[in-house]
PDB file of N, CA and C in Angstrom:
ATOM      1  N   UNK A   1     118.511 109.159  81.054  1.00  0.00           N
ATOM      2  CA  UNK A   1     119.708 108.989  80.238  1.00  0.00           C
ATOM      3  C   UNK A   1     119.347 109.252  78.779  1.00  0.00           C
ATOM      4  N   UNK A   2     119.380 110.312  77.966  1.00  0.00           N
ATOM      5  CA  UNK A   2     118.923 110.647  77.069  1.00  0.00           C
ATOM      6  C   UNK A   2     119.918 109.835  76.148  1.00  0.00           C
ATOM      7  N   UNK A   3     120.904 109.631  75.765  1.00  0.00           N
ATOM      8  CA  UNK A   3     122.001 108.959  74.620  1.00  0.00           C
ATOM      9  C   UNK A   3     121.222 107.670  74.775  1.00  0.00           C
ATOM     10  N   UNK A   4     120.788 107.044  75.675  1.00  0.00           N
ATOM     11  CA  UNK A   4     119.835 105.387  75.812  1.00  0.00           C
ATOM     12  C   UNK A   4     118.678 105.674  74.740  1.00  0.00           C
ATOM     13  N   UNK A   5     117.985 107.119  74.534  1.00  0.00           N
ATOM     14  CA  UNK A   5     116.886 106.641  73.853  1.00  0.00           C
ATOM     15  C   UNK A   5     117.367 106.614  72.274  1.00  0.00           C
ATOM     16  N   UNK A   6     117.500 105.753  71.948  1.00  0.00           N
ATOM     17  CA  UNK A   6     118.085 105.408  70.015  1.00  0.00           C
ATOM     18  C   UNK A   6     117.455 104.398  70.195  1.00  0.00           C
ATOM     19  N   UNK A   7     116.918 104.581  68.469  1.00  0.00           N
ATOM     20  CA  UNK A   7     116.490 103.437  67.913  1.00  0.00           C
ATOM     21  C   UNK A   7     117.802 102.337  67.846  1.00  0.00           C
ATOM     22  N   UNK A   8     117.461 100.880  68.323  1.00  0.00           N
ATOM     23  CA  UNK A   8     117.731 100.489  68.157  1.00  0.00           C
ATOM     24  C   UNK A   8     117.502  98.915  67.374  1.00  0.00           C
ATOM     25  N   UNK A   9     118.447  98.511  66.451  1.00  0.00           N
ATOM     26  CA  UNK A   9     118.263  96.701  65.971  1.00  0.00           C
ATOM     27  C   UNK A   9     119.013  95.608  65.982  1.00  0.00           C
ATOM     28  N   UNK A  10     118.602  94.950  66.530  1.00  0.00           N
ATOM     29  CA  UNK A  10     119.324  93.794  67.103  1.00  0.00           C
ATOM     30  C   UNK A  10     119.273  92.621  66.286  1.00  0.00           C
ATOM     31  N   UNK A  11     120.396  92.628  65.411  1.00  0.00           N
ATOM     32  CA  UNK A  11     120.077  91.233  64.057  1.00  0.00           C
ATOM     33  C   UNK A  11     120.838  90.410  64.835  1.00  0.00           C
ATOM     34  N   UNK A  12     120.190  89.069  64.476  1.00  0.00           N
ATOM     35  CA  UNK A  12     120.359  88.004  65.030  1.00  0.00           C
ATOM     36  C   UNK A  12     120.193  86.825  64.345  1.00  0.00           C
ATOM     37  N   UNK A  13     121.131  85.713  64.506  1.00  0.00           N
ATOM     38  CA  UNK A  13     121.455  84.862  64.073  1.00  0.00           C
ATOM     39  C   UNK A  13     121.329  83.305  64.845  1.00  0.00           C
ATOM     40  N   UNK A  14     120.354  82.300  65.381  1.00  0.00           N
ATOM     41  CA  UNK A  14     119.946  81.753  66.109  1.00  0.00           C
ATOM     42  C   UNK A  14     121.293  80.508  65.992  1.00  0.00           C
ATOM     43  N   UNK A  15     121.041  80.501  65.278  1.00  0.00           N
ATOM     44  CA  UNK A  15     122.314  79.512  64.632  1.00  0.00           C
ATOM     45  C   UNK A  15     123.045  79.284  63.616  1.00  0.00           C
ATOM     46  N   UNK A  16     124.075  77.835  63.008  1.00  0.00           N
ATOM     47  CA  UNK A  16     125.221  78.572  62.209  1.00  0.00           C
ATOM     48  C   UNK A  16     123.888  78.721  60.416  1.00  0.00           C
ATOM     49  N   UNK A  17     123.085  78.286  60.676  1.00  0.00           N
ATOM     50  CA  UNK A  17     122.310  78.221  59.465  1.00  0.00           C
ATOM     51  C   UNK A  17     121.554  79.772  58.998  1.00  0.00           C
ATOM     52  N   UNK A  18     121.636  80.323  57.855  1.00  0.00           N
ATOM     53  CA  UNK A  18     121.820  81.504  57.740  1.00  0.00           C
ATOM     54  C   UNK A  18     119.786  81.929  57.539  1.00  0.00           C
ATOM     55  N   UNK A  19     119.153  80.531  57.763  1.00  0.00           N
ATOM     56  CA  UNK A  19     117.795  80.422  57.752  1.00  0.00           C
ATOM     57  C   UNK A  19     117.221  81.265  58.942  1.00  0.00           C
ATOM     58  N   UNK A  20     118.141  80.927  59.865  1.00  0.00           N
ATOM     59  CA  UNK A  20     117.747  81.344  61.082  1.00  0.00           C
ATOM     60  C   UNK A  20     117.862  83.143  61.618  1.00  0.00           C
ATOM     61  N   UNK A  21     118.330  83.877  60.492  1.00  0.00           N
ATOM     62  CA  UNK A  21     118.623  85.074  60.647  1.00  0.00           C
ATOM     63  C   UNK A  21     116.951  85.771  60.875  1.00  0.00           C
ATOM     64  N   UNK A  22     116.994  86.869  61.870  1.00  0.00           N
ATOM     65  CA  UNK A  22     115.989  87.666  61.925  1.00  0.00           C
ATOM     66  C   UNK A  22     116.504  88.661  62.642  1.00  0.00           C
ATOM     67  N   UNK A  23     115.721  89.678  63.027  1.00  0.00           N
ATOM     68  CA  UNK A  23     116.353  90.600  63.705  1.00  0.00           C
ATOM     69  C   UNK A  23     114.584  91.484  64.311  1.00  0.00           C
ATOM     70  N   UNK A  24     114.915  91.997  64.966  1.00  0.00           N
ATOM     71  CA  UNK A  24     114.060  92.983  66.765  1.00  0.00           C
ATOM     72  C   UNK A  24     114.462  94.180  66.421  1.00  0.00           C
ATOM     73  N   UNK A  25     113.232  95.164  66.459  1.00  0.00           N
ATOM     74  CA  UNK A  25     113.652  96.578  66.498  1.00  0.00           C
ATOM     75  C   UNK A  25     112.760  97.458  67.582  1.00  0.00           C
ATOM     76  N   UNK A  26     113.796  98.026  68.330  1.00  0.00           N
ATOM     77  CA  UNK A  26     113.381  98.229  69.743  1.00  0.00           C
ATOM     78  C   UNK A  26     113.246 100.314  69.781  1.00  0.00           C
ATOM     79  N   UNK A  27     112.852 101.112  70.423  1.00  0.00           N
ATOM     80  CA  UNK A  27     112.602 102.429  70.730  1.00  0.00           C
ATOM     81  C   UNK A  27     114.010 102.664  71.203  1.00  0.00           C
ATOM     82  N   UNK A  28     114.669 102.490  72.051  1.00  0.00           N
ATOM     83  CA  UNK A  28     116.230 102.183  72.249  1.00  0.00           C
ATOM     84  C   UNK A  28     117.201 101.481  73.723  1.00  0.00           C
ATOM     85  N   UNK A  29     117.967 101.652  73.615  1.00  0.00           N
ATOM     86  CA  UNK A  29     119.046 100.563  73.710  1.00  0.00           C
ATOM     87  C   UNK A  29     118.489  99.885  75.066  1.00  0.00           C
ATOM     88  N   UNK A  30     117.792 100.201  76.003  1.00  0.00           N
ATOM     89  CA  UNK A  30     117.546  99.136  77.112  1.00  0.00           C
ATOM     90  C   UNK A  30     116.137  98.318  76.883  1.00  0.00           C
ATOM     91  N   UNK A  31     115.819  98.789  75.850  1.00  0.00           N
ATOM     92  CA  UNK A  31     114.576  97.997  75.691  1.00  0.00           C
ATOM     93  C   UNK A  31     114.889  96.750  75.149  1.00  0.00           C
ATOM     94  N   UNK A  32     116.121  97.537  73.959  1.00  0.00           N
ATOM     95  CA  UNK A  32     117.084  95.573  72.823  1.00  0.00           C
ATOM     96  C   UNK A  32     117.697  95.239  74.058  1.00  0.00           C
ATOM     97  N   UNK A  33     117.844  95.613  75.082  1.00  0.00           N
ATOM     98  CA  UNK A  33     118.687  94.413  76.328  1.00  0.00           C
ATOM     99  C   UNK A  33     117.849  93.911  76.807  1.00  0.00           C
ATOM    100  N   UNK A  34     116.509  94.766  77.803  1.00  0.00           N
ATOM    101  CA  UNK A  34     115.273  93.677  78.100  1.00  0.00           C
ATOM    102  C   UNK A  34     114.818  92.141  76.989  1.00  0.00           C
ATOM    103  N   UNK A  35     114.743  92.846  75.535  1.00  0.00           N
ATOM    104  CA  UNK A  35     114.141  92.082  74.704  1.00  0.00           C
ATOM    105  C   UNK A  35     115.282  90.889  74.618  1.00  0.00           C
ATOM    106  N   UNK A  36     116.041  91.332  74.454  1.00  0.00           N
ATOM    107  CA  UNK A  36     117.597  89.767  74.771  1.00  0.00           C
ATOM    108  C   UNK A  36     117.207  89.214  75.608  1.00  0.00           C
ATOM    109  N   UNK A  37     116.954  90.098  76.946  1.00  0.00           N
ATOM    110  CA  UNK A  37     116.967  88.496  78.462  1.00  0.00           C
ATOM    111  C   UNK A  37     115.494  88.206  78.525  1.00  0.00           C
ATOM    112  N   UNK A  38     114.365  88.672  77.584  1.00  0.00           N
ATOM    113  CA  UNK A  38     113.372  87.735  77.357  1.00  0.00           C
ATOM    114  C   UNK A  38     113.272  87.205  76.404  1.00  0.00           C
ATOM    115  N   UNK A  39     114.278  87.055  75.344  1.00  0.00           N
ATOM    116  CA  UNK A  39     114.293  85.895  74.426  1.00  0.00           C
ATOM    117  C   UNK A  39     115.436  84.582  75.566  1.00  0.00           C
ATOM    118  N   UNK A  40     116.195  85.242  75.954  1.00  0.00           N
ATOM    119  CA  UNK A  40     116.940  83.865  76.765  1.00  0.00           C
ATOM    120  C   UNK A  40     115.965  83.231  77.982  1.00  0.00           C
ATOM    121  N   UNK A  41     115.006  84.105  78.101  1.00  0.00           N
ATOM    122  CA  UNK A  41     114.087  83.655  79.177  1.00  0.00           C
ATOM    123  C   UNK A  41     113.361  82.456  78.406  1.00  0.00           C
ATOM    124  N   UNK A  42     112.610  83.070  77.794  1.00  0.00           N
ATOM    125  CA  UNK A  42     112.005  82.572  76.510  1.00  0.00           C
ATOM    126  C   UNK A  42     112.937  80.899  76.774  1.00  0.00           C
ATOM    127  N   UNK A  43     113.874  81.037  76.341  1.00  0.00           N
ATOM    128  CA  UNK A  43     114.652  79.385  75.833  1.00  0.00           C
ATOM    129  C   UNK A  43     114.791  78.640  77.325  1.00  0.00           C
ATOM    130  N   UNK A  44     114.931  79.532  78.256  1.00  0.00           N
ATOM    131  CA  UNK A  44     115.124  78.446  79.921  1.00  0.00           C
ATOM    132  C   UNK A  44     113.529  78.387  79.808  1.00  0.00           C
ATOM    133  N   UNK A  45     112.431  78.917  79.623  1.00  0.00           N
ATOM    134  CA  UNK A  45     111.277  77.896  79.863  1.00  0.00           C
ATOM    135  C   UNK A  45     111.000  76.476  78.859  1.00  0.00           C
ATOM    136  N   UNK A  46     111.326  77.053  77.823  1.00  0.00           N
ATOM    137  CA  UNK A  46     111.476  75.419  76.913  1.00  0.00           C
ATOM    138  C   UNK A  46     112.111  74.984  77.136  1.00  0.00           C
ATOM    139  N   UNK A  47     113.519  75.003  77.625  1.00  0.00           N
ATOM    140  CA  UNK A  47     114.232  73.946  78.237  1.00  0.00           C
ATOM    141  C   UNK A  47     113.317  73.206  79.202  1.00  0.00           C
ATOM    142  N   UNK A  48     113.025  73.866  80.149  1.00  0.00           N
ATOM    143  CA  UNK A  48     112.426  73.404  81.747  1.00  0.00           C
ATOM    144  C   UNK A  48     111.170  74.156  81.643  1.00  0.00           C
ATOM    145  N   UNK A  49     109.865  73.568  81.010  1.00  0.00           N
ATOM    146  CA  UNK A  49     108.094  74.167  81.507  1.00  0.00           C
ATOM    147  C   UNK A  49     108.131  73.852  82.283  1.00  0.00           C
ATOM    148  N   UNK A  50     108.378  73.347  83.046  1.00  0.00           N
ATOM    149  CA  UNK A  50     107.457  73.016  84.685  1.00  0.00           C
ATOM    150  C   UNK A  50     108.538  73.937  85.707  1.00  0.00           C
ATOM    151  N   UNK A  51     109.322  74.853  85.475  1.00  0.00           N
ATOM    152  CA  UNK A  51     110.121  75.386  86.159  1.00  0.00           C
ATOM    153  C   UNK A  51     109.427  77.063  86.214  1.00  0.00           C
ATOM    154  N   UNK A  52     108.839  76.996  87.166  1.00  0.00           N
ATOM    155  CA  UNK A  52     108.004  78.254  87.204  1.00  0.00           C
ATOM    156  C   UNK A  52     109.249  79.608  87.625  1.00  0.00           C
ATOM    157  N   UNK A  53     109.948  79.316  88.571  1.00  0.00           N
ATOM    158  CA  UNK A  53     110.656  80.829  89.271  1.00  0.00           C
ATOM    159  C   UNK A  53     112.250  80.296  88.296  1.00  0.00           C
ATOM    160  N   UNK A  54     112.455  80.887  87.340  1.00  0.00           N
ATOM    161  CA  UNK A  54     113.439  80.821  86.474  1.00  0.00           C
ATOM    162  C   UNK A  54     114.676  82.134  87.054  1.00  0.00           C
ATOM    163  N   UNK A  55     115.900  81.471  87.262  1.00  0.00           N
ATOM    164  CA  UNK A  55     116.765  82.396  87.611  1.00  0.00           C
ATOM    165  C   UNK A  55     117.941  82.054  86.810  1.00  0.00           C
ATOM    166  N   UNK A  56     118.867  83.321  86.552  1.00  0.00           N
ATOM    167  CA  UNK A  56     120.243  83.193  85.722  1.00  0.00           C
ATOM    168  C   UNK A  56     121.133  84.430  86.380  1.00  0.00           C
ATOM    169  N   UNK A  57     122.227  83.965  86.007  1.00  0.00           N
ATOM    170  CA  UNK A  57     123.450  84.782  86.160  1.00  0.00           C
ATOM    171  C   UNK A  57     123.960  85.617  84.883  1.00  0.00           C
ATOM    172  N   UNK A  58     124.735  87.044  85.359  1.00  0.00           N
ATOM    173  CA  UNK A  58     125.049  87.098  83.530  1.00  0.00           C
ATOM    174  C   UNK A  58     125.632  86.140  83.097  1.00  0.00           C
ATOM    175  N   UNK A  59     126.873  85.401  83.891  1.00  0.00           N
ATOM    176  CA  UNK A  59     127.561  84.336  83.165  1.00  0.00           C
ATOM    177  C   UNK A  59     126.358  83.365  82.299  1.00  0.00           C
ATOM    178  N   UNK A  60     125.556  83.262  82.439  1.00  0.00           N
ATOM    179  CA  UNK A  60     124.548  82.281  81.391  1.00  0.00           C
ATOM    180  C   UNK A  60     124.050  82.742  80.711  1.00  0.00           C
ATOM    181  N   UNK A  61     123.835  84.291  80.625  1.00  0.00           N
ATOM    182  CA  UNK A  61     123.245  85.699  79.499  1.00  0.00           C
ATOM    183  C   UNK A  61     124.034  85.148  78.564  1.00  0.00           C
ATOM    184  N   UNK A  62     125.310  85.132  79.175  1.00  0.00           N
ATOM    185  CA  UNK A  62     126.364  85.862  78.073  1.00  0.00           C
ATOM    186  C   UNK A  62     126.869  84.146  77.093  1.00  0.00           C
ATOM    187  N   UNK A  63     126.829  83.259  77.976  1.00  0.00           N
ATOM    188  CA  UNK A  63     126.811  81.837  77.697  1.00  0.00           C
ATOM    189  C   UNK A  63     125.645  82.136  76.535  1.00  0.00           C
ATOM    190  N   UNK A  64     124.809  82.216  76.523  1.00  0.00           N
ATOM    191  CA  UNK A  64     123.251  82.455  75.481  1.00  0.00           C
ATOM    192  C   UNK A  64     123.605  83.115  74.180  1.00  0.00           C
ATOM    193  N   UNK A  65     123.877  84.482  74.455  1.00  0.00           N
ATOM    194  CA  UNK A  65     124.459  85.340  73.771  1.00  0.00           C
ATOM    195  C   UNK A  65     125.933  84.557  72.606  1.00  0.00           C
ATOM    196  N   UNK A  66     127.141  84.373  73.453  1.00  0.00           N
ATOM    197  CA  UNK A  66     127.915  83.274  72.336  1.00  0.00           C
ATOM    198  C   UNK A  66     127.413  82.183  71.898  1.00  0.00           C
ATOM    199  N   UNK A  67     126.500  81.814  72.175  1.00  0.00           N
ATOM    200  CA  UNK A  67     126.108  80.579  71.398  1.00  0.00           C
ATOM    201  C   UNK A  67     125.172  80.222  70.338  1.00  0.00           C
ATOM    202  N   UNK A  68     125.107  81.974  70.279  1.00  0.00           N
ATOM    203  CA  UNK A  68     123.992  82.345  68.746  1.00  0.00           C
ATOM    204  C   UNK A  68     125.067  81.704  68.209  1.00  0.00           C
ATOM    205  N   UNK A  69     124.451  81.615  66.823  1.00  0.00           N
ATOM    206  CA  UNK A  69     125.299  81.668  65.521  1.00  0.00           C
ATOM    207  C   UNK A  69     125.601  83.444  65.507  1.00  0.00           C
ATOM    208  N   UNK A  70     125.244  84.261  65.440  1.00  0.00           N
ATOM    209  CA  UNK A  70     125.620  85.634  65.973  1.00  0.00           C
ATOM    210  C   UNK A  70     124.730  86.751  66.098  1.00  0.00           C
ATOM    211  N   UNK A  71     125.665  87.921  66.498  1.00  0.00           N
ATOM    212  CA  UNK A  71     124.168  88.863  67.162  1.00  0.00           C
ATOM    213  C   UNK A  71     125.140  90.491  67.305  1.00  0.00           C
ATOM    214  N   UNK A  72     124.354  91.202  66.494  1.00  0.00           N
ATOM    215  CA  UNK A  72     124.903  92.296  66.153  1.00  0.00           C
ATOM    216  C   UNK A  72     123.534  93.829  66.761  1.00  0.00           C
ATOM    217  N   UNK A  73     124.066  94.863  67.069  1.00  0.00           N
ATOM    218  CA  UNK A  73     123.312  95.839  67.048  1.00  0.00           C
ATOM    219  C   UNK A  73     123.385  96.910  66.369  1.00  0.00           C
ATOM    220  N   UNK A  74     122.272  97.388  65.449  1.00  0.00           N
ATOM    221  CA  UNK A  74     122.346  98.989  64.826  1.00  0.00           C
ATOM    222  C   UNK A  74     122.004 100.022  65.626  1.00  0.00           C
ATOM    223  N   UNK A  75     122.683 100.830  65.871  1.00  0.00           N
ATOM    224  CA  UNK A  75     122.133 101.856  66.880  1.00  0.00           C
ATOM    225  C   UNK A  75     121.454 103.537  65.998  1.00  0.00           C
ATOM    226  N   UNK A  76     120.750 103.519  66.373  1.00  0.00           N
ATOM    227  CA  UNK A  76     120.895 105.336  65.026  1.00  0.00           C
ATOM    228  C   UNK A  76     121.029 106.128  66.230  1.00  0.00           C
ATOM    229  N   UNK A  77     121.706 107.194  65.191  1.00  0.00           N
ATOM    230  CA  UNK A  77     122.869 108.388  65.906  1.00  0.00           C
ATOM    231  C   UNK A  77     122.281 109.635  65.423  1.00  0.00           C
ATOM    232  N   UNK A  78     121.633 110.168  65.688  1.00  0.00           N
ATOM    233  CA  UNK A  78     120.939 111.442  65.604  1.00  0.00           C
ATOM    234  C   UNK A  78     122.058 112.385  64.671  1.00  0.00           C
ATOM    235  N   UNK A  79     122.935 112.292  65.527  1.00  0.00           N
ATOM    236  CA  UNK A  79     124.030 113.630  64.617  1.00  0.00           C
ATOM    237  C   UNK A  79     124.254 113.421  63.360  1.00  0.00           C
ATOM    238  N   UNK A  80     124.547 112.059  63.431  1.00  0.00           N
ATOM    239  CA  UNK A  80     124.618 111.770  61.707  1.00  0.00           C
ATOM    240  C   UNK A  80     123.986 111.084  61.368  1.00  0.00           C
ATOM    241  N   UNK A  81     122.811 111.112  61.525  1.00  0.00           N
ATOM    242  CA  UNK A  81     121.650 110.460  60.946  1.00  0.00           C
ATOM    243  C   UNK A  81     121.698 109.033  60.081  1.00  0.00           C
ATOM    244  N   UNK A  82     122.588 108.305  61.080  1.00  0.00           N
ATOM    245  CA  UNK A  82     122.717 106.963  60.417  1.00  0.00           C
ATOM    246  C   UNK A  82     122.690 105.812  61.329  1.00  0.00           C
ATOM    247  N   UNK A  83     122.696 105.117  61.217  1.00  0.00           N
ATOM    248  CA  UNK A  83     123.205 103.655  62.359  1.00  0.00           C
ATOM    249  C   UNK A  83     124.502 103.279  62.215  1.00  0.00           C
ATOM    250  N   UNK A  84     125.167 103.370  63.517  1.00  0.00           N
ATOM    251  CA  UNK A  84     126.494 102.574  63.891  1.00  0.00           C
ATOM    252  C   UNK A  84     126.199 101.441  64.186  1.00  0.00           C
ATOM    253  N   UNK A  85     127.181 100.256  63.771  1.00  0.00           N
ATOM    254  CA  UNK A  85     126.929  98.731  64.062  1.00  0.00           C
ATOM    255  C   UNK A  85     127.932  98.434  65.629  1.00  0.00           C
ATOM    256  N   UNK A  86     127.651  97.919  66.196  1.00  0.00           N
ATOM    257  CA  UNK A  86     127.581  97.449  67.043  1.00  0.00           C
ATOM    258  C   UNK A  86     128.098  95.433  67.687  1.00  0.00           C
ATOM    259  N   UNK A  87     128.974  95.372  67.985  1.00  0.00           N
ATOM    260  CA  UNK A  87     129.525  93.523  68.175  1.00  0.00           C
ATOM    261  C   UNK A  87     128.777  92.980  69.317  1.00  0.00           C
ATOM    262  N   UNK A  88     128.621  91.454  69.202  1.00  0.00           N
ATOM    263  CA  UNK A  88     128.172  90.810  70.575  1.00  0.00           C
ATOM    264  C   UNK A  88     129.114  91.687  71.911  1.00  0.00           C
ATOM    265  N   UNK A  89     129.567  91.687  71.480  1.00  0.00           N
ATOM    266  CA  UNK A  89     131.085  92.390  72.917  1.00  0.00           C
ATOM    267  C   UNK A  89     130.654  93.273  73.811  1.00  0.00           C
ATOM    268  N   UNK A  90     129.913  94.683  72.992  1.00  0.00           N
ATOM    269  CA  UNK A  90     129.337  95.525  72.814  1.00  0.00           C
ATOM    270  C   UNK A  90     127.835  95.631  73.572  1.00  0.00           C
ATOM    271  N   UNK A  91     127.132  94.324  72.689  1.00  0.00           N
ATOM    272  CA  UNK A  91     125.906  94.095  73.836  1.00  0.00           C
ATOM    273  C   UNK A  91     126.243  93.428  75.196  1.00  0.00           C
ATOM    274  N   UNK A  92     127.289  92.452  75.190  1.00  0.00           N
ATOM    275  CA  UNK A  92     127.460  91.639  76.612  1.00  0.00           C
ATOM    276  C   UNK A  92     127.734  93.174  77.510  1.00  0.00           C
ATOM    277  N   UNK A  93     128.241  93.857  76.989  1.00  0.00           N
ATOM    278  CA  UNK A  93     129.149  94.937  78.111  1.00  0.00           C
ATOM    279  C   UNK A  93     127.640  96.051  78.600  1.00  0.00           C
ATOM    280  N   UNK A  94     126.812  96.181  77.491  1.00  0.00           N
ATOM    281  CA  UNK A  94     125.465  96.895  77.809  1.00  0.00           C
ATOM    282  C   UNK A  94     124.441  96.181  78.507  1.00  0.00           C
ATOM    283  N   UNK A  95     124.286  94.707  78.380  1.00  0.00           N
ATOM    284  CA  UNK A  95     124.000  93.590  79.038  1.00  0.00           C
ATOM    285  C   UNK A  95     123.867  94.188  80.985  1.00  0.00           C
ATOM    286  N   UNK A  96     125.355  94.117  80.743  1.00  0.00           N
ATOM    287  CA  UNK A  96     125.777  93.894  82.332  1.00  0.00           C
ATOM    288  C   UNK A  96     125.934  95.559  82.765  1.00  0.00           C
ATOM    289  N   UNK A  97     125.766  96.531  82.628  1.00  0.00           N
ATOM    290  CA  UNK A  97     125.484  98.026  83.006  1.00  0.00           C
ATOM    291  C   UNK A  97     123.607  97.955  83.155  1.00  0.00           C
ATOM    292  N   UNK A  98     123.110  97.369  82.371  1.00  0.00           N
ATOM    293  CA  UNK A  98     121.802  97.737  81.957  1.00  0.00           C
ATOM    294  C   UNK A  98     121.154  96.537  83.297  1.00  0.00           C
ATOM    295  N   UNK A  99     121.836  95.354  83.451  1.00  0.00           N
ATOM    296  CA  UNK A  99     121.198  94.657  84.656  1.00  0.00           C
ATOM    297  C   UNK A  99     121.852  95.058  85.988  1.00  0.00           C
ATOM    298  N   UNK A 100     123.103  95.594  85.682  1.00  0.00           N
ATOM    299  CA  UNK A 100     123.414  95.998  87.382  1.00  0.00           C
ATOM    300  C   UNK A 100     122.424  97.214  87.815  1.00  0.00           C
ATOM    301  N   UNK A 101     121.968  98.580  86.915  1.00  0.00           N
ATOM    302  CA  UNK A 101     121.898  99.550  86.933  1.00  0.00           C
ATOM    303  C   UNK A 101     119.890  98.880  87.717  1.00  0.00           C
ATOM    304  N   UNK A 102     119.794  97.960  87.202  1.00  0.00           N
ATOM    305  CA  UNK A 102     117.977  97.049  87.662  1.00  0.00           C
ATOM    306  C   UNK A 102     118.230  96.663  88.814  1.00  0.00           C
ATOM    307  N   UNK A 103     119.778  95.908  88.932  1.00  0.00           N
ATOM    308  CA  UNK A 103     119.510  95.695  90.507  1.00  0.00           C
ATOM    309  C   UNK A 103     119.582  96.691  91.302  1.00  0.00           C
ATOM    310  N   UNK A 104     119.990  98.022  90.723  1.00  0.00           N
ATOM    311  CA  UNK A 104     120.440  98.796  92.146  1.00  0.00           C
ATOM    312  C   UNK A 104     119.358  99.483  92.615  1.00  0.00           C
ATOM    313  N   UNK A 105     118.330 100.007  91.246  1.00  0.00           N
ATOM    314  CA  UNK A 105     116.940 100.596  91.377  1.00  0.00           C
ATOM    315  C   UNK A 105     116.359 100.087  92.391  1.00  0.00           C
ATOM    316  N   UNK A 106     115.744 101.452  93.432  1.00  0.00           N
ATOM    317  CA  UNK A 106     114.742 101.178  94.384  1.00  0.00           C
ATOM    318  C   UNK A 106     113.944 100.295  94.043  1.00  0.00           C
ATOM    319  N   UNK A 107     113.175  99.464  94.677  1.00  0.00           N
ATOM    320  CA  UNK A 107     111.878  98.475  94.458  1.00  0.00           C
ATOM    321  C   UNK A 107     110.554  99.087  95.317  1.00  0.00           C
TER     322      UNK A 107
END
């Protein structure tokens, strides 16, 4: 899928405190979706360490995802050599193409 490979950045906002702003810059766009469901991975093991086989639904991605304080993506666009911004909306919807498209892959 060649339009997938963009740089992409994923600013992020952990909570409503503007301390918490940082942002991930990924080779492009399925790598900032991997890097999302291993930062939410990331938070179900501190919730639960002793919970070794960790499982979620998107409904709890996306539960994760609204409950930043917020979370935006820059994408760069070759043609016009700039970055388009990008809404949580935007990633939930790339979210769920980018994990169905994992489950369907041969194993």
């Amino acid at each position: 899928m060649a339009n997938n490979n963009k740089h992409t950045i994923i600013l992020m906002q952990a909570s409503q405190s503007r301390a918490t702003r940082t942002f991930m810059d990924y080779e492009s766009i399925s790598q900032a979706i991997d890097g999302i469901c291993c930062l939410y991975e990331r938070k179900l093991k501190e919730l639960d360490p002793m919970n070794r086989d960790i499982t979620y639904d998107i409904a709890d991605l996306y539960n994760y995802i609204d409950g930043l304080g917020d979370m935006s993506a820059l994408v760069y666009e070759q043609s016009i050599q700039a970055y388009l911004p990008y809404d949580r909306q935007w990633i939930k919807h790339r979210t769920f193409q980018h994990l169905k498209k994992l489950a369907s892959a041969p194993r």
